[in-house]
C-alpha atoms as a PDB file:
ATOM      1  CA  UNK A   1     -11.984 -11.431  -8.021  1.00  0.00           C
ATOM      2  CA  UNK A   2     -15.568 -10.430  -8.090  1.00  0.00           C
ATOM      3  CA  UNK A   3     -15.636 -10.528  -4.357  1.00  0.00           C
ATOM      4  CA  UNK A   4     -13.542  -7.624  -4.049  1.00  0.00           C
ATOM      5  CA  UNK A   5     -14.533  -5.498  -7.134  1.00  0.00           C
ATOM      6  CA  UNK A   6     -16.177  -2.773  -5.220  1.00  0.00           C
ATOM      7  CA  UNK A   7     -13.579  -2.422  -2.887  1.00  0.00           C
ATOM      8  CA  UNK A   8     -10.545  -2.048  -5.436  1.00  0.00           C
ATOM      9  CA  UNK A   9     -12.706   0.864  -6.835  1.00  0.00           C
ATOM     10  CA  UNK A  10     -13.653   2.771  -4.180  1.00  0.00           C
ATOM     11  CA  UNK A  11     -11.271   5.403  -4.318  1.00  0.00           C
ATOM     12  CA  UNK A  12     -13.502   6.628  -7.723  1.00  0.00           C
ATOM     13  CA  UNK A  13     -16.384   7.639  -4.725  1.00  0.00           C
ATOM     14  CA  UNK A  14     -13.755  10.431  -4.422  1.00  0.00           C
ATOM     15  CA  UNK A  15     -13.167  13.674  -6.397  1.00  0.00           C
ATOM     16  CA  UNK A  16     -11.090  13.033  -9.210  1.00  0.00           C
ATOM     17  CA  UNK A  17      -8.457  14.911  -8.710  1.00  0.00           C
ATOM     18  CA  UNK A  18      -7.978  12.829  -5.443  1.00  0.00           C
ATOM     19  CA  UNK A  19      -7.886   9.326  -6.709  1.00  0.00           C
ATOM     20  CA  UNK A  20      -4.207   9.075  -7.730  1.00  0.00           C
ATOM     21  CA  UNK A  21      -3.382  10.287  -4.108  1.00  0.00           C
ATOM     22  CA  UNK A  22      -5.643   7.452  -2.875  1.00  0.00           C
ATOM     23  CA  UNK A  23      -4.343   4.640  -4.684  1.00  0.00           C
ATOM     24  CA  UNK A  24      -0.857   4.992  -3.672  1.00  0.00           C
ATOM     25  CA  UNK A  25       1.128   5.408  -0.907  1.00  0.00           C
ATOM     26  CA  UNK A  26       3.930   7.855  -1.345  1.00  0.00           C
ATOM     27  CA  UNK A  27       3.781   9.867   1.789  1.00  0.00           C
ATOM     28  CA  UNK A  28       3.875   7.140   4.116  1.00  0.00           C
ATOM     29  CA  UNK A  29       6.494   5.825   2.018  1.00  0.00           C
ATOM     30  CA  UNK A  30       8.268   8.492   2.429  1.00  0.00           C
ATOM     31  CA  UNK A  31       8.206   8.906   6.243  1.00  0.00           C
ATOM     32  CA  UNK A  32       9.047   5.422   6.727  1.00  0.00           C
ATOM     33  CA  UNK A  33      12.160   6.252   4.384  1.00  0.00           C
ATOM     34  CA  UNK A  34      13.149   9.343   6.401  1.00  0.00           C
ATOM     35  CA  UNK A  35      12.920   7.002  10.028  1.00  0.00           C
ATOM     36  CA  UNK A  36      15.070   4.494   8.119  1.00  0.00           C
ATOM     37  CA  UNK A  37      17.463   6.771   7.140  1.00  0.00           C
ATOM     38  CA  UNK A  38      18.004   7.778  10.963  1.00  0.00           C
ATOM     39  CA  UNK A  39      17.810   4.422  12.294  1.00  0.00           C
ATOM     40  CA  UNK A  40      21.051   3.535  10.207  1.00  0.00           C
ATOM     41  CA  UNK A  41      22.636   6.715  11.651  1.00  0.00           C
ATOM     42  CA  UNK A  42      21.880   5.406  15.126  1.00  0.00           C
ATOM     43  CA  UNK A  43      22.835   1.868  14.504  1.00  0.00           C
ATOM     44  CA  UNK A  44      21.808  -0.140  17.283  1.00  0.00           C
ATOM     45  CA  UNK A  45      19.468   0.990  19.979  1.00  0.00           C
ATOM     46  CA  UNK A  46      19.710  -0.277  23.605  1.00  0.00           C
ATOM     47  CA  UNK A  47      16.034  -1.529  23.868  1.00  0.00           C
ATOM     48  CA  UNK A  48      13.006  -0.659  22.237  1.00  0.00           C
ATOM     49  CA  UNK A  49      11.935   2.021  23.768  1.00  0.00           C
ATOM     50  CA  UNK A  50      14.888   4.233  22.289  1.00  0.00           C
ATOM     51  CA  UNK A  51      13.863   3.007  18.769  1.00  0.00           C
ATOM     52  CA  UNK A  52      10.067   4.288  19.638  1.00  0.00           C
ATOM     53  CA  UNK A  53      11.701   7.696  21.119  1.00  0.00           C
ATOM     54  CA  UNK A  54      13.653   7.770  17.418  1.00  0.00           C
ATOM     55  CA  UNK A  55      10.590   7.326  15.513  1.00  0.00           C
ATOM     56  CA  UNK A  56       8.672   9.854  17.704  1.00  0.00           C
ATOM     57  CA  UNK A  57      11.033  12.493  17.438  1.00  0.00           C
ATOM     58  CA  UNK A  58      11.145  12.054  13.508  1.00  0.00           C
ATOM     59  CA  UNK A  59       7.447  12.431  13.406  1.00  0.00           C
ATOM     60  CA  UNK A  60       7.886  15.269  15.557  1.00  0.00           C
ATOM     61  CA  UNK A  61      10.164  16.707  13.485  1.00  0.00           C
ATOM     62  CA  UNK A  62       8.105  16.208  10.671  1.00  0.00           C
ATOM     63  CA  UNK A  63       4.764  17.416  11.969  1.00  0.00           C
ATOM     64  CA  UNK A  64       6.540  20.974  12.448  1.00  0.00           C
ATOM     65  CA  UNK A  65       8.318  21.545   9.417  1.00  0.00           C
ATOM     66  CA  UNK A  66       8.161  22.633   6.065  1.00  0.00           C
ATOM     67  CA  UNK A  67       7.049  19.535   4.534  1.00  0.00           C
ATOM     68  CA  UNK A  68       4.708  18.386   6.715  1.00  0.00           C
ATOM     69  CA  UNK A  69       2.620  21.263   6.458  1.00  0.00           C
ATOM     70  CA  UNK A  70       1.638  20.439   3.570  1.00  0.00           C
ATOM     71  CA  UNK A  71      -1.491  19.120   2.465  1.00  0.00           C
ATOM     72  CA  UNK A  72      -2.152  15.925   1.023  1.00  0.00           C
ATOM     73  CA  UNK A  73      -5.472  15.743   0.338  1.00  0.00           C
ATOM     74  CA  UNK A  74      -7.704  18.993  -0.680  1.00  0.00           C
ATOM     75  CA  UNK A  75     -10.610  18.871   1.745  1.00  0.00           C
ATOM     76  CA  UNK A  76     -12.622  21.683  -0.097  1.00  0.00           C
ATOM     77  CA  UNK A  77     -13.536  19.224  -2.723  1.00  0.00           C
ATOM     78  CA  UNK A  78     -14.928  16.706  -0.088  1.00  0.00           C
ATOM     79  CA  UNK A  79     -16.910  19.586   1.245  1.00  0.00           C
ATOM     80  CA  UNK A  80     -18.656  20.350  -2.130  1.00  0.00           C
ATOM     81  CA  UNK A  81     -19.174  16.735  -3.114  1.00  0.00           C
ATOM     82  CA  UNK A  82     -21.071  16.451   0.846  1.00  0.00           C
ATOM     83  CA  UNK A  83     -22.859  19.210   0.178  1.00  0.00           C
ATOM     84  CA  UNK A  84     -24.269  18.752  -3.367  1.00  0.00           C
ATOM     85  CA  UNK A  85     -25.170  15.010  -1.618  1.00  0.00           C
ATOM     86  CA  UNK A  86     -26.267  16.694   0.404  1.00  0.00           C
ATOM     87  CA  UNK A  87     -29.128  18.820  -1.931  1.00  0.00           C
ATOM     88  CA  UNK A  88     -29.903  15.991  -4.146  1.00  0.00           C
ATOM     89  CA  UNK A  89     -30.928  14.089  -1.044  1.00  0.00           C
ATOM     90  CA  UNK A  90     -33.327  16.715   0.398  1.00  0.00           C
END
């Protein structure tokens, strides 16, 4: 348990307001719910190659709508925290 101490708190090297994002897993939970969903639709696929096509196109799909525009993570606070490292290390 000590052994991996450092690791299970790592996220806290992270602004705050990032850490719950960090420690779970939600939006790749969600995608992977949104392929299964279609899958089922589809049934069976002929080899595997249709079932990578499926999963492409749902990415696809996903990339270039509404909801995956959105941002997960708010990079502006990453910037600050780099750049106030940044001054208290030179």
């Amino acid at each position: 348990m000590r052994d991996g101490f450092a690791e299970t708190l790592a996220y806290m090297k992270f602004p705050p307001e990032h850490w719950h994002r960090i420690r779970t897993n939600n939006g790749i939970e969600r995608i992977n719910r949104e392929i299964r969903r279609r899958a089922r639709v589809v049934g069976t696929f002929p080899d595997g190659n249709s079932a990578l096509m499926l999963v492409t196109a749902r990415l696809k799909y996903i990339v270039e709508h509404e909801w995956g525009k959105r941002r997960y993570l708010d990079m502006s606070k990453l910037e600050e925290m780099d750049e106030l490292r940044g001054k208290a290390e030179g």
